[in-house]
N, C-alpha and C. Protein backbone atom coordinates (compact mmCIF):
# COMPACT_ATOMS: atom_id res chain seq x y z
N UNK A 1 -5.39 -24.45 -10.30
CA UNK A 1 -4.76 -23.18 -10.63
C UNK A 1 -4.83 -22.22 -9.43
N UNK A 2 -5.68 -22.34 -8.57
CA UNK A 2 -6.36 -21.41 -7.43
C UNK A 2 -4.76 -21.53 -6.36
N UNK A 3 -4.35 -22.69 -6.39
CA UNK A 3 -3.47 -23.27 -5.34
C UNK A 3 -2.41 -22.02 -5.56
N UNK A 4 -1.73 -22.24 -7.24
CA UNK A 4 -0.76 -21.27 -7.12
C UNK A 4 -0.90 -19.98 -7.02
N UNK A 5 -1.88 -19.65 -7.52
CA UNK A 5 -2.07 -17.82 -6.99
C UNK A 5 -2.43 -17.97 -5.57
N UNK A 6 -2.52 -19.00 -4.79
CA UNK A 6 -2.48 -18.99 -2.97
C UNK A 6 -0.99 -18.63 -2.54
N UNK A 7 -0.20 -19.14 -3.22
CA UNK A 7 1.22 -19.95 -2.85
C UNK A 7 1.82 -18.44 -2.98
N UNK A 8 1.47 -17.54 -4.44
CA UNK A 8 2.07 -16.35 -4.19
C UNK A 8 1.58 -15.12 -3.45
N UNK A 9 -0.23 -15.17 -3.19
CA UNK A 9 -0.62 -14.46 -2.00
C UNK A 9 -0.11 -14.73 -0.89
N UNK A 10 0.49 -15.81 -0.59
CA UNK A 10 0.87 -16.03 1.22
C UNK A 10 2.31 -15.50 1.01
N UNK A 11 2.89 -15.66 -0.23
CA UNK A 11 4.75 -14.96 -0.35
C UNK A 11 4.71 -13.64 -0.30
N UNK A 12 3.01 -13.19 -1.12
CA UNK A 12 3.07 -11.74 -0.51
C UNK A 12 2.84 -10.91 0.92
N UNK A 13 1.93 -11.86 1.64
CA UNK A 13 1.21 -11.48 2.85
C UNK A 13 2.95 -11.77 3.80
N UNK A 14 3.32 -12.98 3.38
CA UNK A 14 4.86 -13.19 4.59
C UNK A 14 5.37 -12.03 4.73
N UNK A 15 5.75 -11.71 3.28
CA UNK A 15 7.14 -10.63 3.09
C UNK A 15 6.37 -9.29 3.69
N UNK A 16 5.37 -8.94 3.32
CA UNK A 16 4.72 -7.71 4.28
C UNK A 16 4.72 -7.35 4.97
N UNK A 17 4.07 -8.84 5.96
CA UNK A 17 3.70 -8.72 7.56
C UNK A 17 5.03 -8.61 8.07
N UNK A 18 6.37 -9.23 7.78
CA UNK A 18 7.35 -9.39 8.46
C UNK A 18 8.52 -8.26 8.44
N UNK A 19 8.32 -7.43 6.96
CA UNK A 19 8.64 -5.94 7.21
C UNK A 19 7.81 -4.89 7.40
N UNK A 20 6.46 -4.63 7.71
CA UNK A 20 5.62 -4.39 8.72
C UNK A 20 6.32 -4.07 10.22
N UNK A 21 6.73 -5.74 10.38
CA UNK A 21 6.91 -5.83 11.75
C UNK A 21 8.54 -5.07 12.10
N UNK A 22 9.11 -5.75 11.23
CA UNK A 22 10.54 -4.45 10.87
C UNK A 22 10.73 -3.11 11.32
N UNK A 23 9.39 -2.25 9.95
CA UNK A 23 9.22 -0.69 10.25
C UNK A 23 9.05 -0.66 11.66
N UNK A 24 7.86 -1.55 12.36
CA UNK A 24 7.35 -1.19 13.25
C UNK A 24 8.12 -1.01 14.49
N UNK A 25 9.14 -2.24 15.10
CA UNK A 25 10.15 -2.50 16.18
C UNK A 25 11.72 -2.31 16.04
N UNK A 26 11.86 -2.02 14.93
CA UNK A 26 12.94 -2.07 14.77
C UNK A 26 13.65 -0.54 14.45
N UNK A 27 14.80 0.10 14.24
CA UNK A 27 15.60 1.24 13.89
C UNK A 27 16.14 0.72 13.08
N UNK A 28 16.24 1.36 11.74
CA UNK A 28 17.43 1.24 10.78
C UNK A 28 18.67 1.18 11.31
N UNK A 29 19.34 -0.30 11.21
CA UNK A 29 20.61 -0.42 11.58
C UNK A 29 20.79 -1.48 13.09
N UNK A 30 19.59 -1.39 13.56
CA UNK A 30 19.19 -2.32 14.71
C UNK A 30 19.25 -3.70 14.47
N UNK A 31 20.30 -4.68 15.13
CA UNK A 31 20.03 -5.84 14.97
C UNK A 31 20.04 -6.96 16.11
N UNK A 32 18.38 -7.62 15.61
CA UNK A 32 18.52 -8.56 16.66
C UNK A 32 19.13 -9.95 16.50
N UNK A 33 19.80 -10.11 17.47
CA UNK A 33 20.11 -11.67 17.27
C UNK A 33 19.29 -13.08 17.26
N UNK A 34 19.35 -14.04 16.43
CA UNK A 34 18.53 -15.42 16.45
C UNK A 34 19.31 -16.32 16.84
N UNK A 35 19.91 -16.71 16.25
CA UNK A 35 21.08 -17.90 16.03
C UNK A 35 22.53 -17.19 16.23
N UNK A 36 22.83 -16.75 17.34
CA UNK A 36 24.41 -16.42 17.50
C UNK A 36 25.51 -17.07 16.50
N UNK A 37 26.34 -16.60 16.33
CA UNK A 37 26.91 -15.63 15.25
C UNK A 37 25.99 -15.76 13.68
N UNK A 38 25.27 -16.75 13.44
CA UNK A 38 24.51 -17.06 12.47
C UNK A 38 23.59 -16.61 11.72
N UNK A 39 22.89 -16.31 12.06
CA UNK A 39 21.31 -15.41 11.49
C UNK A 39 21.12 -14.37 12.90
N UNK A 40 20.82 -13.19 12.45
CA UNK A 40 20.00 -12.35 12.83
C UNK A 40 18.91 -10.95 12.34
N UNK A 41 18.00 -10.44 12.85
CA UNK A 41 17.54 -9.72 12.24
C UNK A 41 17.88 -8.30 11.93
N UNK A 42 18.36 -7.90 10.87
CA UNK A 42 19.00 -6.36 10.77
C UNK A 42 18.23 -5.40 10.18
N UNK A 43 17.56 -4.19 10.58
CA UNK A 43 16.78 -3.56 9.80
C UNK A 43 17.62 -2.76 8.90
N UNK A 44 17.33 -2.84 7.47
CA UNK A 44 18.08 -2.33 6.37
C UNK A 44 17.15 -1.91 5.36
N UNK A 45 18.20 -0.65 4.63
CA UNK A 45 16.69 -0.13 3.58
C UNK A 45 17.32 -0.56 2.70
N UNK A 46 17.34 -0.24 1.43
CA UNK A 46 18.24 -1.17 -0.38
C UNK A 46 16.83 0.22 -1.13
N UNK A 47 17.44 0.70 -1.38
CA UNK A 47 16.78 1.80 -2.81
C UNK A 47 17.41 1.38 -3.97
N UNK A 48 18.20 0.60 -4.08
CA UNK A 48 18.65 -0.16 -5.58
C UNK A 48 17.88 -2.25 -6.03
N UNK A 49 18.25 -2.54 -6.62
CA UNK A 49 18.50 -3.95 -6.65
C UNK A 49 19.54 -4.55 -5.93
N UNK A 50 19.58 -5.86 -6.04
CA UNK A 50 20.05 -6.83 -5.79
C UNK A 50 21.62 -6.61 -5.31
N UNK A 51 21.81 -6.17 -3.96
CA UNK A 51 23.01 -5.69 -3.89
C UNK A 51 23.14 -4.34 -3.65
N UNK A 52 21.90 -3.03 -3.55
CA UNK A 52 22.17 -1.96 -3.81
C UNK A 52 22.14 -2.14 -5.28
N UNK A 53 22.36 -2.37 -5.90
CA UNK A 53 22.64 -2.07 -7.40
C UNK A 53 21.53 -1.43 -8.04
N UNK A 54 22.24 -0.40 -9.08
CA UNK A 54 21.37 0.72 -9.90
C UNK A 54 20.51 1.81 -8.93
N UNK A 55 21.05 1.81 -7.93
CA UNK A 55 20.37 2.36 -6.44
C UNK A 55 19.68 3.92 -7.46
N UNK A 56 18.41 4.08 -6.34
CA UNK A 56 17.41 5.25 -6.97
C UNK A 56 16.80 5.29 -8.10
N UNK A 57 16.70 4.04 -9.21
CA UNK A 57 15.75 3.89 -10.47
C UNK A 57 14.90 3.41 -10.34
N UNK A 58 13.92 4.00 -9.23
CA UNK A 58 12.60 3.46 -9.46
C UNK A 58 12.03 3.38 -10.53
N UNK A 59 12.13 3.98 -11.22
CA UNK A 59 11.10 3.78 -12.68
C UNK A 59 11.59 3.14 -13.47
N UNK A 60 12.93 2.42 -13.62
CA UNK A 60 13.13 1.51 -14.37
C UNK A 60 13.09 0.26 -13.39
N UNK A 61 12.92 0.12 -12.00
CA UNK A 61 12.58 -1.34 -11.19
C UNK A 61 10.57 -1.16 -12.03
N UNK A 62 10.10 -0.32 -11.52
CA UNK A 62 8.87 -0.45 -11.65
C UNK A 62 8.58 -1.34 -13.16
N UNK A 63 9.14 -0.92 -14.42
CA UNK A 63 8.80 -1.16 -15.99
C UNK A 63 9.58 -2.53 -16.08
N UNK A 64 10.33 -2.77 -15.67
CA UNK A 64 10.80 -4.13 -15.27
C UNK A 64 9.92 -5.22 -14.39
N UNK A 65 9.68 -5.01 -13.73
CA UNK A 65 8.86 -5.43 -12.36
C UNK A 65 7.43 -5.79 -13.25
N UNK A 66 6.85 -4.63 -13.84
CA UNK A 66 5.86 -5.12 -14.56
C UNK A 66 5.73 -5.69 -16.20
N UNK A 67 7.38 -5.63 -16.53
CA UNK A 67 7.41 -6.82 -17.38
C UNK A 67 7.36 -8.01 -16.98
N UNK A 68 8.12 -8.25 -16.13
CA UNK A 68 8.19 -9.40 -15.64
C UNK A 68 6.69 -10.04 -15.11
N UNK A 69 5.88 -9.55 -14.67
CA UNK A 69 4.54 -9.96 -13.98
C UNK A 69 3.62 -10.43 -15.43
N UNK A 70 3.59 -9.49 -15.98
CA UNK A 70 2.99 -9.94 -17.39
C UNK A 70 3.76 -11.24 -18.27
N UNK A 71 4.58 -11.16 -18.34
CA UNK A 71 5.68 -12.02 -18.64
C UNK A 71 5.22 -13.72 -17.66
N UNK A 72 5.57 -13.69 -16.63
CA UNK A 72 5.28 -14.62 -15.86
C UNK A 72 3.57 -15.16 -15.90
N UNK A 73 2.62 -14.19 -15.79
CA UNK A 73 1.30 -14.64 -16.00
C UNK A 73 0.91 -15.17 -17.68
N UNK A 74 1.66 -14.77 -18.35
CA UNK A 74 1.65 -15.04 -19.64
C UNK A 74 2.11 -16.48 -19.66
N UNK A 75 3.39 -16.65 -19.21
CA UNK A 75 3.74 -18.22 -19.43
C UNK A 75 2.71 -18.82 -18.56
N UNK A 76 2.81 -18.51 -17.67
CA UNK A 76 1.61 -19.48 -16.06
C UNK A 76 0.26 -19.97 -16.84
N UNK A 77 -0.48 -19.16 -17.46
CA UNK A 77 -1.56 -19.15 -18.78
C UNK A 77 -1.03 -20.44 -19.60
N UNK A 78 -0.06 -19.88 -20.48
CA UNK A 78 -0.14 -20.63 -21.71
C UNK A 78 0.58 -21.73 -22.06
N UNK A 79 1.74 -21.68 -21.20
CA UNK A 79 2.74 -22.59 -21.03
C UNK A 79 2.64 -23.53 -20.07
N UNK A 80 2.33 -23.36 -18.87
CA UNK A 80 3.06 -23.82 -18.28
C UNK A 80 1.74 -25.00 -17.21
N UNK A 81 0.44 -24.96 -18.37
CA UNK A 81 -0.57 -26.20 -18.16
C UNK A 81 0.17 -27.27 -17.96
N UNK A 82 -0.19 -28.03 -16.67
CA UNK A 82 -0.17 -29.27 -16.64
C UNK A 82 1.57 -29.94 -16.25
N UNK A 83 2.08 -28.53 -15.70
CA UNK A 83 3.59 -28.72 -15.16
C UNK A 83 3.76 -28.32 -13.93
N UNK A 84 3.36 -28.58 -12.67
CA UNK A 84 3.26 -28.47 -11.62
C UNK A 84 4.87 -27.82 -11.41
N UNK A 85 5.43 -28.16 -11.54
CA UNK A 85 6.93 -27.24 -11.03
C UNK A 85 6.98 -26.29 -11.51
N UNK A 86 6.73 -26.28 -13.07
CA UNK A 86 6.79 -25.02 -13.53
C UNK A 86 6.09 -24.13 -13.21
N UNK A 87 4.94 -24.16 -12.95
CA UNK A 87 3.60 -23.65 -12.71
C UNK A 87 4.08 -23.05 -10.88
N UNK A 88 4.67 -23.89 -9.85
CA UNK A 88 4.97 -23.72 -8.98
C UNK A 88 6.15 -22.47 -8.47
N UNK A 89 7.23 -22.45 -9.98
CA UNK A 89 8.49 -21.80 -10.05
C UNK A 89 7.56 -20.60 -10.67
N UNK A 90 7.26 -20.23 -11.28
CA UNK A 90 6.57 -19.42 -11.75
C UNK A 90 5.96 -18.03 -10.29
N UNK A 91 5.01 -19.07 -10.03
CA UNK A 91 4.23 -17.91 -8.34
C UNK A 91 5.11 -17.81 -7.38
N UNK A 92 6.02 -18.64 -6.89
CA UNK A 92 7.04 -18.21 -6.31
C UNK A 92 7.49 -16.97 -7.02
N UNK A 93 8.55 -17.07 -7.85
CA UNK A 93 8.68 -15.81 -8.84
C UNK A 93 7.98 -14.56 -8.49
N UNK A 94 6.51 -14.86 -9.26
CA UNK A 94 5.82 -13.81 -8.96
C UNK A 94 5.48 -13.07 -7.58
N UNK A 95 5.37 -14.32 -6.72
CA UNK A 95 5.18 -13.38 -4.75
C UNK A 95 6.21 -12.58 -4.82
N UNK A 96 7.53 -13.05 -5.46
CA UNK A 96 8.83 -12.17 -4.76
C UNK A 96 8.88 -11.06 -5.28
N UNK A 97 8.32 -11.31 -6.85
CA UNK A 97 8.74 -9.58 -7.48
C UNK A 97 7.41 -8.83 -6.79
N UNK A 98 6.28 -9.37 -6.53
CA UNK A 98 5.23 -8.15 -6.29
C UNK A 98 5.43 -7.62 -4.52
N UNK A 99 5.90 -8.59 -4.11
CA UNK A 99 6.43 -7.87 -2.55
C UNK A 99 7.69 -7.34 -2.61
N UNK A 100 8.50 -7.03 -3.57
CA UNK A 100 9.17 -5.78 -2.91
C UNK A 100 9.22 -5.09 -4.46
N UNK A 101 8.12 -5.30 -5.06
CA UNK A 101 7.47 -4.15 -5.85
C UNK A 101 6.32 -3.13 -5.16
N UNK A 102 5.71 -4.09 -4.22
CA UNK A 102 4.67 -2.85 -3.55
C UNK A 102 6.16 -2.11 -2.34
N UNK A 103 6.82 -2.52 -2.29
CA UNK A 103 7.76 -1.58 -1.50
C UNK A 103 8.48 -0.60 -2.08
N UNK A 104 8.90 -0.88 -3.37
CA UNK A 104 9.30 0.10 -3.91
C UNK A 104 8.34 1.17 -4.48
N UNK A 105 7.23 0.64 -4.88
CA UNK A 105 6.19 2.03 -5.08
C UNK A 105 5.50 2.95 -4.21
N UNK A 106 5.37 1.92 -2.55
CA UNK A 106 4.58 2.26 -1.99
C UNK A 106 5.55 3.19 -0.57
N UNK A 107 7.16 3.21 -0.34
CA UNK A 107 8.05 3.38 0.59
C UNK A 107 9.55 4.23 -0.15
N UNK A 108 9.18 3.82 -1.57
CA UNK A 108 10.88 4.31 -2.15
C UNK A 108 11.62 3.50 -2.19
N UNK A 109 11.79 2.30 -1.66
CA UNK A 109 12.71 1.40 -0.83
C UNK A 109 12.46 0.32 -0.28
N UNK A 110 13.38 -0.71 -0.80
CA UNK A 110 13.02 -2.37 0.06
C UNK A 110 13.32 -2.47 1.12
N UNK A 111 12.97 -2.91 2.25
CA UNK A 111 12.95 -3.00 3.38
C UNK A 111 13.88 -4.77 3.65
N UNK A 112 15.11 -4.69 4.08
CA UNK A 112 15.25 -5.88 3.68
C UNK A 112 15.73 -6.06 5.49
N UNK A 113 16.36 -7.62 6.07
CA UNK A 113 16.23 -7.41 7.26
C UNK A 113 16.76 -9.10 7.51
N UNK A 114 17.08 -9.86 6.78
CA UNK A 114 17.51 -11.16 7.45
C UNK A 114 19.27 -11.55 7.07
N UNK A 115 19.70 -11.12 7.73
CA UNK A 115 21.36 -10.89 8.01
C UNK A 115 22.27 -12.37 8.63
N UNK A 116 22.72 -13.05 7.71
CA UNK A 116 23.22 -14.47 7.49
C UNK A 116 24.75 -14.14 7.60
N UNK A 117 25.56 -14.94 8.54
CA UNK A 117 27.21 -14.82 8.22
C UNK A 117 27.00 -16.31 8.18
N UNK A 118 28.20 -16.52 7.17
CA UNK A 118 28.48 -17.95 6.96
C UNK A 118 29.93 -18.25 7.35
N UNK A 119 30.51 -18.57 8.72
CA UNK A 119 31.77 -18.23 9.48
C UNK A 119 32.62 -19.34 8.72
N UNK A 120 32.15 -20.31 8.42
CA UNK A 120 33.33 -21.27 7.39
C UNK A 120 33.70 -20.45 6.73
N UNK A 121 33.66 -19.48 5.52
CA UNK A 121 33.95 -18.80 4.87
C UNK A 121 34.40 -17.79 5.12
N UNK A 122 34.23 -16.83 6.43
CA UNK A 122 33.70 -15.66 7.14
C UNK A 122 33.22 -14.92 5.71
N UNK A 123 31.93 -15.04 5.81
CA UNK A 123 31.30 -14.47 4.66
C UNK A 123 29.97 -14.03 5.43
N UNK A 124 30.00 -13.04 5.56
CA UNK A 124 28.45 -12.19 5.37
C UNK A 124 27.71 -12.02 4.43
N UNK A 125 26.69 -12.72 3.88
CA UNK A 125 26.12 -12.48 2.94
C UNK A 125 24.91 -11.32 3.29
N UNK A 126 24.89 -10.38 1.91
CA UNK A 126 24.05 -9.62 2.11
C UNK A 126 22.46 -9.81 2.16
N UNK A 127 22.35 -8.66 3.27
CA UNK A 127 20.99 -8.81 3.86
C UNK A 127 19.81 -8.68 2.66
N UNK A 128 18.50 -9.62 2.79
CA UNK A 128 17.35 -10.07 2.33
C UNK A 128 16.46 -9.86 3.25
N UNK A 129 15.41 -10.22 2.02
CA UNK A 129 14.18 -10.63 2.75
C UNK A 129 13.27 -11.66 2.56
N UNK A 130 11.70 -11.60 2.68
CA UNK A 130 10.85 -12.76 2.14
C UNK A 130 11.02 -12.85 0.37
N UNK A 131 10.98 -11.67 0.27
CA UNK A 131 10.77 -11.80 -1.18
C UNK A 131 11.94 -11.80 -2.32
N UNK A 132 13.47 -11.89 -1.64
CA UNK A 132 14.55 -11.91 -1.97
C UNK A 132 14.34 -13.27 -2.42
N UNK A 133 14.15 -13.93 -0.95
CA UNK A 133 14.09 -15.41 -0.98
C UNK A 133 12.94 -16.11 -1.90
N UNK A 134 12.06 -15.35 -1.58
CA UNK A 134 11.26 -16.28 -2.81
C UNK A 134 11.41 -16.25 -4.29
N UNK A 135 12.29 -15.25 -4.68
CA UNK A 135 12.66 -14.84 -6.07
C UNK A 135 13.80 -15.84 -6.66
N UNK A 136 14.25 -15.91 -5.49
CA UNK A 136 16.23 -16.90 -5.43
C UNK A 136 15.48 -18.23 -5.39
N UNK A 137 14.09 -18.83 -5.20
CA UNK A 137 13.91 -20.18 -4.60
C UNK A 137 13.13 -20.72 -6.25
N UNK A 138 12.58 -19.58 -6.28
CA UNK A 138 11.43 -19.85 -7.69
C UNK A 138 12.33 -19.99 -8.84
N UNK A 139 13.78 -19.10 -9.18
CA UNK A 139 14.22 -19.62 -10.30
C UNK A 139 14.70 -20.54 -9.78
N UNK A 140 15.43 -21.41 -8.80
CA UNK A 140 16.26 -22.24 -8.10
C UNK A 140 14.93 -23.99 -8.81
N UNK A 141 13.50 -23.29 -8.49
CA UNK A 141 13.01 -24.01 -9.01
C UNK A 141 12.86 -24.44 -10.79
N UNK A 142 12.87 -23.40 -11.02
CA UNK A 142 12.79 -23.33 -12.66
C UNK A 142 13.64 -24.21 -13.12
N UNK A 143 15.41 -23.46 -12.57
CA UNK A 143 16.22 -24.55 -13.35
C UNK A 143 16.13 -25.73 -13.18
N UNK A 144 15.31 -25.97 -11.92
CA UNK A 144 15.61 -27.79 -11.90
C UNK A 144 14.12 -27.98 -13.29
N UNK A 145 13.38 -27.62 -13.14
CA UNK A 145 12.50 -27.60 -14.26
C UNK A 145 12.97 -28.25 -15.70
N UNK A 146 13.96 -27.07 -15.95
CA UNK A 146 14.14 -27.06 -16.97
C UNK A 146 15.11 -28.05 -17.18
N UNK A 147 16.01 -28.41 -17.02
CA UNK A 147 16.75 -30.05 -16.61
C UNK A 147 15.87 -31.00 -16.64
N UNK A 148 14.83 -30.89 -15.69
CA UNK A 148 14.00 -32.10 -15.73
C UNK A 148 13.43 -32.47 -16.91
N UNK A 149 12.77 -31.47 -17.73
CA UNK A 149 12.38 -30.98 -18.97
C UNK A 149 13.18 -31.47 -20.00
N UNK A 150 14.31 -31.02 -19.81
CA UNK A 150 15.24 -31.22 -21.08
C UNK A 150 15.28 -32.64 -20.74
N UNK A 151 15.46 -33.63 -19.84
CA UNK A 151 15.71 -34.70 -19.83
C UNK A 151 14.88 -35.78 -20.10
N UNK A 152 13.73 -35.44 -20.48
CA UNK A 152 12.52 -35.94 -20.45
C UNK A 152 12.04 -35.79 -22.56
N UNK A 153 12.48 -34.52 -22.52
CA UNK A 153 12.64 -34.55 -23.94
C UNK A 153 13.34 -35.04 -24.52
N UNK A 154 14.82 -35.30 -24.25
CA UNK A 154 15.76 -36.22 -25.12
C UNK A 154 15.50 -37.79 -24.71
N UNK A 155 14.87 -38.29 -23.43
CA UNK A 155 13.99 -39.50 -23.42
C UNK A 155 13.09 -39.58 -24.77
N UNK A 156 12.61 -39.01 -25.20
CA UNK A 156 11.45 -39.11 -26.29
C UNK A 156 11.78 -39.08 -27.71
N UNK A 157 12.74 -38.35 -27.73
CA UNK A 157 13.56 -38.73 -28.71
C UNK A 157 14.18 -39.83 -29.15
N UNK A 158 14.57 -40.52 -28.45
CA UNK A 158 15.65 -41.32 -27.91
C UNK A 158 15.04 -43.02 -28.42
């Protein structure tokens, strides 16, 4: 059990240290390049969700944020013994909402900063961060979970 509360301390310590390093070198709006035309680093603030969206409700990200944590430690507890993916999709989950939950309580604002164009498409997808990504990876995990799950149950049936 120790493993996965590691897995979401290091999703928290990533996403920190690396907008840390953001505030620290960077200007809002400053971007460095990695991978020409591909990835680079853009310093960006987001006072909403996912997209900007619902921009300036901190207090309804916060009561959310800590449903969800209770919510998630609740299943991690009771459910989700002896299911390593699940158990795995779960702290993922959780690193992502508590790192850019301590940003929103502790700044006003997510600090987001990894700026992706996808030129087959010419699509810019909007800018993220550690904990964007670990939020997008942990349900990404779940659903396969739950597939796996369901498929395993109608085996038994069967």
């Amino acid at each position: 059990m120790f493993i996965y509360y590691a897995i979401a301390a290091v999703i928290i310590a990533a996403d920190q240290f690396t907008k840390w390093l953001v505030l620290q070198n960077m200007e809002i709006g400053e971007r460095i390049p990695v991978i020409e035309p591909y990835l680079g680093w853009l310093s960006h603030r987001n006072r909403g969700a996912a997209w900007g969206m619902l921009e300036g409700q901190m207090w309804l990200f916060a009561i959310i944020t800590i449903a969800v944590i209770v919510g998630i430690l609740y299943y991690f507890h009771k459910h989700a013994k002896g299911q390593p993916l699940f158990q795995l999709s779960l702290m993922v989950i959780l690193g992502g909402a508590i790192g850019n939950f301590i940003d929103r309580m502790l700044r006003g604002e997510v600090v987001d900063f990894v700026d992706v164009l996808i030129p087959v498409i010419n699509y810019d997808f909007p800018i993220f961060n550690i904990a964007d990504a670990a939020l997008t990876i942990g349900v990404i995990l779940m659903i396969i979970f739950v597939i796996y799950d369901e498929k395993q149950e109608k085996k038994k049936v069967s």
